[in-house]
C-alpha atoms as a PDB file:
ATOM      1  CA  UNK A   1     120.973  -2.408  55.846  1.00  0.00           C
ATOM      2  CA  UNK A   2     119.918  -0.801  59.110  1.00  0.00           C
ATOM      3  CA  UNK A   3     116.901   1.038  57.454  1.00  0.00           C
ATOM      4  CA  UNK A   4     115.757  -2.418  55.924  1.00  0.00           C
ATOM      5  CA  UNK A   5     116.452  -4.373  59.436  1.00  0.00           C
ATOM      6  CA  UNK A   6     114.204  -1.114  61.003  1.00  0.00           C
ATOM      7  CA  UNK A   7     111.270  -1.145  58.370  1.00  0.00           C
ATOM      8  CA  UNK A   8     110.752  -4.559  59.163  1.00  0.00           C
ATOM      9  CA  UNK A   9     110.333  -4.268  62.732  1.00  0.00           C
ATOM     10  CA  UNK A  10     108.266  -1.448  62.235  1.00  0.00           C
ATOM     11  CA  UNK A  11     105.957  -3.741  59.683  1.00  0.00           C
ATOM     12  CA  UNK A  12     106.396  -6.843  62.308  1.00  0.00           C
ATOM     13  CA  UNK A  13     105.274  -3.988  65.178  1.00  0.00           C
ATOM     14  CA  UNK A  14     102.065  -3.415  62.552  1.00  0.00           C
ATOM     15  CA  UNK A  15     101.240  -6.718  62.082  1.00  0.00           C
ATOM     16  CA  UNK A  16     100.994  -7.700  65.581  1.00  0.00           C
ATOM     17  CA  UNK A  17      98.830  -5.473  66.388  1.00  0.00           C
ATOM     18  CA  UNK A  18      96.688  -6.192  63.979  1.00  0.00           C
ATOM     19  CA  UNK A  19      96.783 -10.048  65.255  1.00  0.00           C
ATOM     20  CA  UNK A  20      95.829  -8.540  68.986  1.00  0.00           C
ATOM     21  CA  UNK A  21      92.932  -6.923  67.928  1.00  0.00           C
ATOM     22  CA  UNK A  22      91.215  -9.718  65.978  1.00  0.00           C
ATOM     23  CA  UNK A  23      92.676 -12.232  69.187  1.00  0.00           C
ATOM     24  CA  UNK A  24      90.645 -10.021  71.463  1.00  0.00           C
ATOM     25  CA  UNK A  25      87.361  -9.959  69.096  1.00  0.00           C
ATOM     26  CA  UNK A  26      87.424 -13.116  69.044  1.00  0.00           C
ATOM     27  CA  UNK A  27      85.400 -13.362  72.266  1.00  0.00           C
ATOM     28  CA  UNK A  28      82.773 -10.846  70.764  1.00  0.00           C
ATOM     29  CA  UNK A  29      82.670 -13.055  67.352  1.00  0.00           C
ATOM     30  CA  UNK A  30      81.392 -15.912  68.701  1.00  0.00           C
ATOM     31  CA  UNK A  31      77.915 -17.092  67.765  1.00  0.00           C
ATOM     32  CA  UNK A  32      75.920 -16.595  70.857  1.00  0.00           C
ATOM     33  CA  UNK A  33      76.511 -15.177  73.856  1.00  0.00           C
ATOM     34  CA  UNK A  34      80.012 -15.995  75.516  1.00  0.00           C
ATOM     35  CA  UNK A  35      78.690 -16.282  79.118  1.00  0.00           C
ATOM     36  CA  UNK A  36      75.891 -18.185  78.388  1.00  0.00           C
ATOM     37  CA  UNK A  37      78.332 -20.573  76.600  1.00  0.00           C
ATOM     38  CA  UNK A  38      80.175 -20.617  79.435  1.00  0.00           C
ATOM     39  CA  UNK A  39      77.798 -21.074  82.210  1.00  0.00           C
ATOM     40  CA  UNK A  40      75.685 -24.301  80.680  1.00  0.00           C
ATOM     41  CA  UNK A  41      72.008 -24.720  80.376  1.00  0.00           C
ATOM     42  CA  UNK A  42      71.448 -25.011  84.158  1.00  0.00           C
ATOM     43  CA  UNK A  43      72.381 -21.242  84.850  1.00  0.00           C
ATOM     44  CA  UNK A  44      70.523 -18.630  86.339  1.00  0.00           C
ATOM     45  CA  UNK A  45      70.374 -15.236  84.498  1.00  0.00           C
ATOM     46  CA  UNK A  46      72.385 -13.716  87.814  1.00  0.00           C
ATOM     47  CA  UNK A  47      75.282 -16.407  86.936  1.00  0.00           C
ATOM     48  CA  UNK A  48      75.124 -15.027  83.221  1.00  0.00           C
ATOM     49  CA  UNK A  49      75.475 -11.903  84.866  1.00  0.00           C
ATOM     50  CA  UNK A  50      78.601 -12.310  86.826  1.00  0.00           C
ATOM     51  CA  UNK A  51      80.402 -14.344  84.398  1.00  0.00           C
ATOM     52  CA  UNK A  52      79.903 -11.107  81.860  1.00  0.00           C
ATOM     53  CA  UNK A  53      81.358  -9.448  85.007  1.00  0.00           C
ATOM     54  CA  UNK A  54      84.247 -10.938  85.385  1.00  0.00           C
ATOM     55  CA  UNK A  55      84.918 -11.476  81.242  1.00  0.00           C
ATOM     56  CA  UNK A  56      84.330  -7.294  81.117  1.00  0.00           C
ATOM     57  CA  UNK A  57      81.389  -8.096  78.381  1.00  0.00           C
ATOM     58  CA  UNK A  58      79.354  -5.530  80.389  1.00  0.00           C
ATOM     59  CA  UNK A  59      82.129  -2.578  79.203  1.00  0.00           C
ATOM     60  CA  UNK A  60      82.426  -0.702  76.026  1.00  0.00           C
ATOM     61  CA  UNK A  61      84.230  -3.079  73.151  1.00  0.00           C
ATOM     62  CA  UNK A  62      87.135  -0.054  72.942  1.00  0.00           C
ATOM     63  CA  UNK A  63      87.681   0.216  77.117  1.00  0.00           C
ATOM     64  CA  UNK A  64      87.942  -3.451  77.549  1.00  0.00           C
ATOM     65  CA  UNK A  65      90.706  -3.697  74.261  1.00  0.00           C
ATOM     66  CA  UNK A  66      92.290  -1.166  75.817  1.00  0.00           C
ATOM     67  CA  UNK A  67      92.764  -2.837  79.202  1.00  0.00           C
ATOM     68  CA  UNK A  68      93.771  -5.894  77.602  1.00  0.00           C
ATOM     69  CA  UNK A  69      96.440  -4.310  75.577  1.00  0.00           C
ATOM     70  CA  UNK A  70      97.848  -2.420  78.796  1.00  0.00           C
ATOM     71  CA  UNK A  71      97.363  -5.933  80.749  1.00  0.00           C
ATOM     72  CA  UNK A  72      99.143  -7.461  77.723  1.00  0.00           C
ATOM     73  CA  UNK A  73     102.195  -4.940  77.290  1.00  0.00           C
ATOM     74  CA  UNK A  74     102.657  -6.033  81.084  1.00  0.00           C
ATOM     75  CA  UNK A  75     103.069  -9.672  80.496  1.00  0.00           C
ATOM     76  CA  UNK A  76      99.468 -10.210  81.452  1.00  0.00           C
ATOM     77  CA  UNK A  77      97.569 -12.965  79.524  1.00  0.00           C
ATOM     78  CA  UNK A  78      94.403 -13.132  81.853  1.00  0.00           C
ATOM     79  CA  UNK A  79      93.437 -15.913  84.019  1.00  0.00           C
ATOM     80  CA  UNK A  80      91.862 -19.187  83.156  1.00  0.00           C
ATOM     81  CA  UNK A  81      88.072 -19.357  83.526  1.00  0.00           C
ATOM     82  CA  UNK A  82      87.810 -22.793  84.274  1.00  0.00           C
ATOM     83  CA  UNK A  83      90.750 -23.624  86.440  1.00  0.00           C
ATOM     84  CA  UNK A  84      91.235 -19.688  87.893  1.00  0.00           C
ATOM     85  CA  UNK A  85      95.160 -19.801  86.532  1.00  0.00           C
ATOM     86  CA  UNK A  86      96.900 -17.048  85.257  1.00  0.00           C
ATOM     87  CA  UNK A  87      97.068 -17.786  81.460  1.00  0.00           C
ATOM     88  CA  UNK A  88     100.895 -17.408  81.729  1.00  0.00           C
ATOM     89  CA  UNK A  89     101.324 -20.233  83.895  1.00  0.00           C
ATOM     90  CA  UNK A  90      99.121 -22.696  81.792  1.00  0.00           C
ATOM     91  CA  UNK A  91     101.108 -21.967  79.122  1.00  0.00           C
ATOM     92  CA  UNK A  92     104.538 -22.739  81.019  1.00  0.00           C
ATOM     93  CA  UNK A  93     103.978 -25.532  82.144  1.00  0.00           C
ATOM     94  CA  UNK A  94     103.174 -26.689  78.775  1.00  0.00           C
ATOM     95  CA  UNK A  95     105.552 -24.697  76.633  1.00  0.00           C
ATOM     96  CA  UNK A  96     108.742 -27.705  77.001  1.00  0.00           C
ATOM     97  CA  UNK A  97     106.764 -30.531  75.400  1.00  0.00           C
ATOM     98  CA  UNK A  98     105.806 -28.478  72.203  1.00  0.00           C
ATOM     99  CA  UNK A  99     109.802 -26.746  72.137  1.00  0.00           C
ATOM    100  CA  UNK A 100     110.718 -30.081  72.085  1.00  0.00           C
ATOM    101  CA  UNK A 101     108.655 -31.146  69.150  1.00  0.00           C
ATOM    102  CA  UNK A 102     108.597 -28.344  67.167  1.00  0.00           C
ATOM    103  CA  UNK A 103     112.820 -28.230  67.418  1.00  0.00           C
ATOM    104  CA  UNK A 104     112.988 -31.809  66.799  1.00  0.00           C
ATOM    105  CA  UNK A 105     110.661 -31.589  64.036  1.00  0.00           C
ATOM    106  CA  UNK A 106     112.351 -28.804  62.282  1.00  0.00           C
ATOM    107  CA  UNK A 107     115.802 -29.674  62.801  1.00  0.00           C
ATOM    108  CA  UNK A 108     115.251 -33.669  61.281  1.00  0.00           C
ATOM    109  CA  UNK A 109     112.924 -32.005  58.358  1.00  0.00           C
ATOM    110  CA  UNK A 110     115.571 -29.670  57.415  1.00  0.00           C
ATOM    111  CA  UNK A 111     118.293 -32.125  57.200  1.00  0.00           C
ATOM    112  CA  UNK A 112     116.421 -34.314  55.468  1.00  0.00           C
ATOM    113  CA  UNK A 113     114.307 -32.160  52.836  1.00  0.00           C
ATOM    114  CA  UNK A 114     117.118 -29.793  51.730  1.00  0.00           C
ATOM    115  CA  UNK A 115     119.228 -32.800  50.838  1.00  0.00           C
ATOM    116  CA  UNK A 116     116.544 -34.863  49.549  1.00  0.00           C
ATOM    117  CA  UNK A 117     115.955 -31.524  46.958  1.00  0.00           C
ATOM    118  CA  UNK A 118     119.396 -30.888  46.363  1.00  0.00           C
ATOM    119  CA  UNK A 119     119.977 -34.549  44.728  1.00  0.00           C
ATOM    120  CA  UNK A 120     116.672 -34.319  43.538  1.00  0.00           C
ATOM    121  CA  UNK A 121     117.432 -31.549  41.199  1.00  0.00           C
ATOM    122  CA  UNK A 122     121.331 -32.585  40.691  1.00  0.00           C
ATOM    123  CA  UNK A 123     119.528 -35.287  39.169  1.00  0.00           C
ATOM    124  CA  UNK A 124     116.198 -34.248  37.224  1.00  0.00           C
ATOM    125  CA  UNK A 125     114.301 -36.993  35.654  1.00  0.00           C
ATOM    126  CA  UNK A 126     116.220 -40.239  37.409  1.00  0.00           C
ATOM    127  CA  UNK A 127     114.586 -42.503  39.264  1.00  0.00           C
ATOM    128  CA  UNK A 128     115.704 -40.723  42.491  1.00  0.00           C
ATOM    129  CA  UNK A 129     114.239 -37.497  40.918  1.00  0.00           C
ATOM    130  CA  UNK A 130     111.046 -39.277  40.647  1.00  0.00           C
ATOM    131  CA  UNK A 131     111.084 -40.745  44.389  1.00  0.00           C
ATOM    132  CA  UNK A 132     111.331 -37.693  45.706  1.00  0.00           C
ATOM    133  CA  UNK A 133     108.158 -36.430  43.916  1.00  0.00           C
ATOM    134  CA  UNK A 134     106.247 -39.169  44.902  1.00  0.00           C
ATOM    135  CA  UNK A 135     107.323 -38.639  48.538  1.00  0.00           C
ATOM    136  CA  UNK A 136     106.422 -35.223  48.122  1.00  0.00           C
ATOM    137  CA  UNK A 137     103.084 -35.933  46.628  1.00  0.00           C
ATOM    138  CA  UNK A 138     102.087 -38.476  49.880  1.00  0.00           C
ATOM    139  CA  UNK A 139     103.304 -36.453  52.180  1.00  0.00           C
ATOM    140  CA  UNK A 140     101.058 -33.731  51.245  1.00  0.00           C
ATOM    141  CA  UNK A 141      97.769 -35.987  50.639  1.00  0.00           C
ATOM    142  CA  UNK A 142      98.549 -37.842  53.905  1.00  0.00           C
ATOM    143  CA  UNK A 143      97.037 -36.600  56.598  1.00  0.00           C
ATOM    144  CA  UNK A 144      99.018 -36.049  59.868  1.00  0.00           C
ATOM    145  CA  UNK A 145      96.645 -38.034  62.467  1.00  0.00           C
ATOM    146  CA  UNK A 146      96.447 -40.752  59.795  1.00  0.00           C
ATOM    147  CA  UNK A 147     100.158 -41.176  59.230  1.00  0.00           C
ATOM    148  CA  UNK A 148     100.099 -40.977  62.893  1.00  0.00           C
ATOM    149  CA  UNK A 149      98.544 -43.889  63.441  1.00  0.00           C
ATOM    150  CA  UNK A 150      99.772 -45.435  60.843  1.00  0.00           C
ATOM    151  CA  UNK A 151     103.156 -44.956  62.802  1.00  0.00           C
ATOM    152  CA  UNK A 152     101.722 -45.999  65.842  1.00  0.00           C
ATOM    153  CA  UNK A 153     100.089 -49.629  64.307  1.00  0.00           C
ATOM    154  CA  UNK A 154     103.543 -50.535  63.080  1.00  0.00           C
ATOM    155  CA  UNK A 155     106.655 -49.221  65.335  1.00  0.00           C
ATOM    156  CA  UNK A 156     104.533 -49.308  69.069  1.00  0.00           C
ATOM    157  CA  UNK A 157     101.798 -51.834  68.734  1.00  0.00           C
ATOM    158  CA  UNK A 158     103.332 -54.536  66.403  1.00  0.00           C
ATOM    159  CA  UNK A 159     107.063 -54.135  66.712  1.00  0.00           C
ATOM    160  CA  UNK A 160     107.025 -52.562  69.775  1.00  0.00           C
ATOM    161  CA  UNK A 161     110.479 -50.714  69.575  1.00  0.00           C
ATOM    162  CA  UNK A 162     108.577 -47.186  70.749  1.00  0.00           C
ATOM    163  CA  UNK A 163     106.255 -45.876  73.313  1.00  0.00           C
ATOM    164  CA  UNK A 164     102.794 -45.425  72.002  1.00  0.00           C
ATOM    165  CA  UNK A 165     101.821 -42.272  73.610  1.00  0.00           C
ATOM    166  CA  UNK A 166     103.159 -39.895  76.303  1.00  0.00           C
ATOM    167  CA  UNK A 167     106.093 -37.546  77.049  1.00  0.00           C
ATOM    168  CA  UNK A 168     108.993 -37.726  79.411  1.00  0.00           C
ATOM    169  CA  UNK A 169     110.752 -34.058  81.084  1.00  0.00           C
ATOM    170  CA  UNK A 170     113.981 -34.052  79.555  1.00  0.00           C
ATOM    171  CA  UNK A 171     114.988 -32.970  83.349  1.00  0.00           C
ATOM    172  CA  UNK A 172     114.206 -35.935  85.240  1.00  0.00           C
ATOM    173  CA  UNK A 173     114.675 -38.748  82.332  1.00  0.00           C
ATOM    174  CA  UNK A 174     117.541 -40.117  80.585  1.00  0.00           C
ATOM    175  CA  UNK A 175     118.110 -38.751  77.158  1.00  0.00           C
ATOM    176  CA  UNK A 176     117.047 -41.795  74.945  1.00  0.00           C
ATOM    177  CA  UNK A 177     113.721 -42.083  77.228  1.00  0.00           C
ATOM    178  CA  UNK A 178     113.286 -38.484  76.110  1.00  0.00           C
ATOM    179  CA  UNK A 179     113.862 -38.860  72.453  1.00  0.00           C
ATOM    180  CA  UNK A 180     112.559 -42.344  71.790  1.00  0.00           C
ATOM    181  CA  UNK A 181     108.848 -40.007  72.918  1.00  0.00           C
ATOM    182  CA  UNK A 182     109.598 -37.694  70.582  1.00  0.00           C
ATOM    183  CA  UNK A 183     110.791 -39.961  67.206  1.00  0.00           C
ATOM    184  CA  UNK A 184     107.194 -41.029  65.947  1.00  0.00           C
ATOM    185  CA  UNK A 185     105.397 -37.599  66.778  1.00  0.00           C
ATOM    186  CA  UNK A 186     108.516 -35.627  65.062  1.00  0.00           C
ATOM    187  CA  UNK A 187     108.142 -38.171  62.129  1.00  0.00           C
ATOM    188  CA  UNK A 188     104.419 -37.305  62.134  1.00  0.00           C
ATOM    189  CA  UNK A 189     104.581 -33.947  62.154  1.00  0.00           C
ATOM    190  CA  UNK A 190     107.930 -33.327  59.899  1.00  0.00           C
ATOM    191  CA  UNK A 191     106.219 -35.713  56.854  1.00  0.00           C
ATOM    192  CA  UNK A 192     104.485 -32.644  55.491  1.00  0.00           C
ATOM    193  CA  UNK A 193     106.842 -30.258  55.802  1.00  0.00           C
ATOM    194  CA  UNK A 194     109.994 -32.162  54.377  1.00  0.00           C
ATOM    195  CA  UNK A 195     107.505 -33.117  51.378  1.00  0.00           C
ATOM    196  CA  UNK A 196     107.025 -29.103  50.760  1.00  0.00           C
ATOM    197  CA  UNK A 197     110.612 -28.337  51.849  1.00  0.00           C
ATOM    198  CA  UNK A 198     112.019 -30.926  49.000  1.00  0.00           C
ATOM    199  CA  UNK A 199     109.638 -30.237  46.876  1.00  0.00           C
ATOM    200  CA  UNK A 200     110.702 -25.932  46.981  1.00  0.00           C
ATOM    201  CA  UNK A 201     114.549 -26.909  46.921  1.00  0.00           C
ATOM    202  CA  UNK A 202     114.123 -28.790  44.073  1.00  0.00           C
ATOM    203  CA  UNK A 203     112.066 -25.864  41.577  1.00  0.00           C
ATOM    204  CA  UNK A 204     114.877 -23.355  43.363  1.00  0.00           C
ATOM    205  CA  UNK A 205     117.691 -25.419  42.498  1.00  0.00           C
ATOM    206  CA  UNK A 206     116.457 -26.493  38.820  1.00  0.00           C
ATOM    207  CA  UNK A 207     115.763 -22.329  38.142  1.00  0.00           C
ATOM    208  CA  UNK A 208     119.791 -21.998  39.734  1.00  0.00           C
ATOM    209  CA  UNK A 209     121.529 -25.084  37.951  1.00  0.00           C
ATOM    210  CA  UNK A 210     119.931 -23.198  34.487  1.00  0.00           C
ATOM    211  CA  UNK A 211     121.925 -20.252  35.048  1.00  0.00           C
ATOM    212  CA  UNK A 212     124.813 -19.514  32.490  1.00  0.00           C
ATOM    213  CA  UNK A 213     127.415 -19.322  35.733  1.00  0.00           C
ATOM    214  CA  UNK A 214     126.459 -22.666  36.862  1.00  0.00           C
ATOM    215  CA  UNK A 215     127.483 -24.443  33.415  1.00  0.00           C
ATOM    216  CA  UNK A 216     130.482 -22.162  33.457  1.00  0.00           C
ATOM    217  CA  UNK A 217     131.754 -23.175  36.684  1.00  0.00           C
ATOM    218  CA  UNK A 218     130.941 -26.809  35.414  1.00  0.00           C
ATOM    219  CA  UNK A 219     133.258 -25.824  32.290  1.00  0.00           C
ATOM    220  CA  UNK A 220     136.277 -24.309  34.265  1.00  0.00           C
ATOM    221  CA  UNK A 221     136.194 -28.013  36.006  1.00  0.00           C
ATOM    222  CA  UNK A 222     135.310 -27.730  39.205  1.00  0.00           C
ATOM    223  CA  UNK A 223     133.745 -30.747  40.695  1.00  0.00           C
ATOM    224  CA  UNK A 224     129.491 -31.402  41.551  1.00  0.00           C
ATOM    225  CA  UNK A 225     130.020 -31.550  45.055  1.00  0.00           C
ATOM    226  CA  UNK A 226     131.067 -27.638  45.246  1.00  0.00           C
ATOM    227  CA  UNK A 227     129.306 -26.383  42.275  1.00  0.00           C
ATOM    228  CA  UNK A 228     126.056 -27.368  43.496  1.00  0.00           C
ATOM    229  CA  UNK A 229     126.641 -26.635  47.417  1.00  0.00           C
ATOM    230  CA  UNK A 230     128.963 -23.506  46.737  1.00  0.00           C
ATOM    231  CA  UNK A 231     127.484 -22.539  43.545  1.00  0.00           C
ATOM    232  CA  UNK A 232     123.530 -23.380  43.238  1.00  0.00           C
ATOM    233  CA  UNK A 233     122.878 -23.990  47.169  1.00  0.00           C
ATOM    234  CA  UNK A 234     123.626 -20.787  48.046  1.00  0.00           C
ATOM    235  CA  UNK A 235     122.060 -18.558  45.670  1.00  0.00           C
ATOM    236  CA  UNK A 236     118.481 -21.140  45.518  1.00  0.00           C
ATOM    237  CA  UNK A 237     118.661 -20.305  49.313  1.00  0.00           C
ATOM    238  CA  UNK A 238     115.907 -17.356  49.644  1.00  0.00           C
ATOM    239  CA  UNK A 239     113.241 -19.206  48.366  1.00  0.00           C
ATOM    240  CA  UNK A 240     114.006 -22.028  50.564  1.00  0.00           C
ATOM    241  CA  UNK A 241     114.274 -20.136  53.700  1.00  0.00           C
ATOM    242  CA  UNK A 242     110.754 -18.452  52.475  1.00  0.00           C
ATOM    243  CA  UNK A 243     109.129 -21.548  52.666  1.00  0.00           C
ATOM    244  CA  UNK A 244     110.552 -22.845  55.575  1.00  0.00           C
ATOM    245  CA  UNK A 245     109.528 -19.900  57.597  1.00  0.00           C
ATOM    246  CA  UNK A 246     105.702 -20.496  55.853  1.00  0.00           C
ATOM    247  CA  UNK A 247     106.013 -23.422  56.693  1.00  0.00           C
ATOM    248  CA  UNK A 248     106.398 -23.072  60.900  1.00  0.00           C
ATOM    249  CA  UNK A 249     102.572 -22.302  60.352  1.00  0.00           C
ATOM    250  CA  UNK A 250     101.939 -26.166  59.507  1.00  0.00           C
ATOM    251  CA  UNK A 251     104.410 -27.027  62.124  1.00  0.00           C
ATOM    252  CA  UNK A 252     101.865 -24.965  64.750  1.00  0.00           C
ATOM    253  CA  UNK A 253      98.536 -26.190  63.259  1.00  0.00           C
ATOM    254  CA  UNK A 254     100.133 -29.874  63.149  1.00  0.00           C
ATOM    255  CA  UNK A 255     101.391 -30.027  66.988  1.00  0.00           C
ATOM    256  CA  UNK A 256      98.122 -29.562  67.785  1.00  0.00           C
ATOM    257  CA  UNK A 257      96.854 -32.418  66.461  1.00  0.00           C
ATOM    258  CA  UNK A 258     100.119 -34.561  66.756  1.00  0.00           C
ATOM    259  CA  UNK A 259      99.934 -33.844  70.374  1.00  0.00           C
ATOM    260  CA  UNK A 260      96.241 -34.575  71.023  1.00  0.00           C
ATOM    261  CA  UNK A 261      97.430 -38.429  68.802  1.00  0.00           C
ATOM    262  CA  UNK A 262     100.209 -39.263  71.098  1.00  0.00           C
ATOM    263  CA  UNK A 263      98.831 -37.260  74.382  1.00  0.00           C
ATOM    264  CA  UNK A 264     101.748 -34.940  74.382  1.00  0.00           C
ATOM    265  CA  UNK A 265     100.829 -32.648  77.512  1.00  0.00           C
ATOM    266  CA  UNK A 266     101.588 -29.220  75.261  1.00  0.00           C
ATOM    267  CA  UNK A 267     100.565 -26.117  74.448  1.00  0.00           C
ATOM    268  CA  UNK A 268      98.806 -27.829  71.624  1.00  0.00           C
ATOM    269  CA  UNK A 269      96.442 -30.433  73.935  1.00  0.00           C
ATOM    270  CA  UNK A 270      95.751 -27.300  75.783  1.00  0.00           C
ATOM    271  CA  UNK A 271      94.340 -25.499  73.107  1.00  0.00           C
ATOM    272  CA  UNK A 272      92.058 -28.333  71.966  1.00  0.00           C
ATOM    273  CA  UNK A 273      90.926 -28.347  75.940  1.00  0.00           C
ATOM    274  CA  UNK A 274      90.269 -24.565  75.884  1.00  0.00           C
ATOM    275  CA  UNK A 275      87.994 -25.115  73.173  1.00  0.00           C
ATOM    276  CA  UNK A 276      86.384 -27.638  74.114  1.00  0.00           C
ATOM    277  CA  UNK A 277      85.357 -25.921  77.699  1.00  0.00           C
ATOM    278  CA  UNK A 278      84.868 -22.346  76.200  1.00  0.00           C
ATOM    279  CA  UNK A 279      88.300 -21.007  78.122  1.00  0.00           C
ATOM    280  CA  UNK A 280      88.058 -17.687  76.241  1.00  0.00           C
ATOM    281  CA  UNK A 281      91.224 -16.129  77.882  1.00  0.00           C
ATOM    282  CA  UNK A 282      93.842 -19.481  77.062  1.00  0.00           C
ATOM    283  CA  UNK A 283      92.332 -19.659  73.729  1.00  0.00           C
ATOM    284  CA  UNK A 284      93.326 -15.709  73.074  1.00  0.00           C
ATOM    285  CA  UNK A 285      96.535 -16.161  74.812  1.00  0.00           C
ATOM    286  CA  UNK A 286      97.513 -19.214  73.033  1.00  0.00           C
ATOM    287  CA  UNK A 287      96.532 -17.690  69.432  1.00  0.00           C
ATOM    288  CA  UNK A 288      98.829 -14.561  70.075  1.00  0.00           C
ATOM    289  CA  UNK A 289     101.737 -16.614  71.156  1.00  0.00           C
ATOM    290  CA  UNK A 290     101.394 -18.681  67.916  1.00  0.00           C
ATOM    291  CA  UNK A 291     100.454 -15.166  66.023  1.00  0.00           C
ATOM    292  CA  UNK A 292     104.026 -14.086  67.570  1.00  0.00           C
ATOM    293  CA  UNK A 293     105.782 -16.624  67.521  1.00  0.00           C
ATOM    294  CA  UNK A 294     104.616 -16.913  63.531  1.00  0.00           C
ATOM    295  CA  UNK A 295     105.623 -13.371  62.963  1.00  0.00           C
ATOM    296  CA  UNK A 296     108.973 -13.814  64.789  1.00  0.00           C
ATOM    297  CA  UNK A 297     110.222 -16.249  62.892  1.00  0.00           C
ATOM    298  CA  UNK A 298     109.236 -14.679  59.818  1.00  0.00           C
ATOM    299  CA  UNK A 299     111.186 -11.518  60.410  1.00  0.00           C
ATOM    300  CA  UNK A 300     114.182 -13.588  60.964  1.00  0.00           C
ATOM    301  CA  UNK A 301     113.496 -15.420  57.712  1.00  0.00           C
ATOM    302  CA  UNK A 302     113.233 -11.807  56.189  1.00  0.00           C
ATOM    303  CA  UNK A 303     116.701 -10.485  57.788  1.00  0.00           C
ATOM    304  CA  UNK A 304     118.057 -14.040  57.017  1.00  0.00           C
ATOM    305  CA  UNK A 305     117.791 -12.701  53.230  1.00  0.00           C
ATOM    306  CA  UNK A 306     120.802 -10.295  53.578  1.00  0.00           C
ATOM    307  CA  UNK A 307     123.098 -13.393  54.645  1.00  0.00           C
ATOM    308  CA  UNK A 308     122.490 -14.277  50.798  1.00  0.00           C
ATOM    309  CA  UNK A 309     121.767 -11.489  48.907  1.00  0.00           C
ATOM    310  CA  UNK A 310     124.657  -8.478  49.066  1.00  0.00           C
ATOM    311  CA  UNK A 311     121.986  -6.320  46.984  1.00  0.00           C
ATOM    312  CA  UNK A 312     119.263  -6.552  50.063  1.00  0.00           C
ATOM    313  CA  UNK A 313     122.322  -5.254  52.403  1.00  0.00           C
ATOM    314  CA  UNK A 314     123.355  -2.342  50.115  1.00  0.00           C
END
C-alpha cells in the first residue's frame, strides 16, 4: 500500500510540473507580442519596452521559468498587471464564493446522481429507468448559461422566490440569505454533472447486478435494499469515484461561466476579467490553481480506490 500511495505522489509531483511549464509558456504562446497586447495602440515603443521589463520578456525563456518556479515554490504567484496586486491576494479574496459553489454543487449532485443511478439500474427498462436517461441525455445537450437562464426566467423573474444575481459572505449574512444565492447557480452548474454521474452509476451497477454473487445473495434471501447498497454499491464504486473526480474538471470550466451568469464575484469572474484585459500573471496563477487543484483531487480519487478494492492495498 505505501509504495502505491508513494508512486502516485511521485506521478502527481510529475504531472504538475508538467502543468507549470506549459502555465508559464503560455505568455510566450500568445499570437503577437504580449506587451504590445498589453500596452494598446496608443503606446510608445519605450512603454513596449518597460512593460517587457517588468513581464522579464527581455530574459532568456529558461532564466525567467526558472525564477518563476523559485518565486512559485515560495508561494509567489506574481503581481497583477493591471491593478499592481499580488496574484495571491486576487485570488483570496475571491476563493469563498467559488468554495461555496463548487461544495454545494458537488455535494447536491452526488446525492442526487448516485441515487438517481442506483434505482435506475435496480430497475432497467421501467419507466423510471427511462427518465433517468432522458435526464441524462438533456443535461448533457443543455448548455449551462442556457439552463441558467432558463432558471433565472422562471424561479427570479416570474415567481420571484430567488435572487437573480449576486452573492452574500456567509460571515456577515444569515444562512438562508447565503444559500437561497447559491440554489439556482448550484442547480446550474450540478445539471451536467448529475446527468454523467447517473448516467456512470447506472452502466457500473448493471455490469455489478450481472455478477453470479449478486443473484446468489438474491437466492440466499436477503432483501434489495442491502444487496444492492451492500452488495452492488460497493463493488460498482471505482468507476463512479473515477468519474466523479473527471468530472471536477466540468465543475471548474462551468463556475466560470455560472459565475459570470449570476455575477458571482469568484475566482471564475476573475478569470474571464484577466482575459479580457491581457492580465498575464492572474491568468497563469489561476490556471495552476485549477491544474492543482484538478490533480489533487484526482490523487485522492486514486488512493480512494484502496477503500474498495483489498487487491490495490495488497
Amino acid at each position: 500500500m505505501l509504495a502505491y500511495v508513494i508512486r502516485r505522489l511521485f506521478a502527481t509531483i510529475a504531472v504538475m510540473a508538467v502543468v507549470a511549464f506549459f502555465v508559464f509558456s503560455l505568455l510566450y504562446l500568445t499570437p503577437g507580442d504580449p506587451a504590445a497586447v498589453i500596452a494598446g495602440d496608443a503606446a510608445t515603443s519605450d512603454d513596449i519596452k518597460r512593460i517587457r521589463a517588468n513581464l522579464g520578456l527581455d530574459e532568456p525563456f529558461l532564466v525567467r521559468f526558472g525564477g518563476w518556479v523559485w518565486a512559485l515554490l515560495q508561494g509567489d504567484l506574481g503581481v497583477s498587471i493591471f491593478t499592481n496586486l499580488p496574484v495571491t491576494h486576487l485570488i483570496g479574496q475571491r476563493v469563498e464564493p467559488t468554495l461555496a459553489l463548487t461544495l454545494c454543487t458537488l455535494l447536491v449532485s452526488v446525492l442526487v446522481a448516485v441515487p438517481l443511478g442506483v434505482l435506475a439500474a435496480a430497475r432497467a427498462g421501467s419507466w423510471s429507468d427511462r427518465a433517468v436517461m432522458a435526464f441524462s441525455v438533456l443535461g448533457f445537450s443543455l448548455p449551462v448559461f442556457v439552463f441558467a437562464y432558463i432558471l433565472i426566467t422562471v424561479f427570479s423573474i416570474e415567481l420571484r422566490w430567488l435572487p437573480v444575481q449576486g452573492y452574500r459572505n456567509f460571515a456577515e449574512n444569515s444562512f438562508w440569505d447565503w444559500l437561497r444565492h447559491l440554489i439556482l447557480p448550484s442547480i446550474a452548474l450540478g445539471t451536467v454533472y448529475i446527468a454523467l454521474i447517473a448516467r456512470i452509476t447506472r452502466a457500473s451497477m448493471l455490469d455489478v447486478l450481472a455478477q453470479d454473487y449478486i443473484r446468489t445473495a438474491q437466492a440466499k434471501g436477503l432483501a434489495p435494499a442491502p444487496v444492492l447498497v451492500g452488495h452492488a454499491l460497493k463493488n460498482a464504486a471505482i468507476p463512479i469515484m473515477t468519474i466523479i473526480g473527471i468530472g471536477i474538471a466540468l465543475l471548474i470550466s462551468g463556475a466560470i461561466v455560472t459565475e459570470t451568469v449570476f455575477a458571482i464575484p469568484g475566482i471564475g469572474r476573475l478569470t474571464v476579467d484577466a482575459i479580457l484585459r491581457r492580465d498575464y500573471p492572474v491568468i497563469q496563477g489561476v490556471t495552476l490553481l485549477f491544474s492543482a487543484i484538478y490533480v489533487v483531487i484526482n490523487l485522492l480519487v486514486d488512493l480512494s480506490y484502496m477503500l474498495f478494492d483489498p487487491r490495490i492495498r495488497f
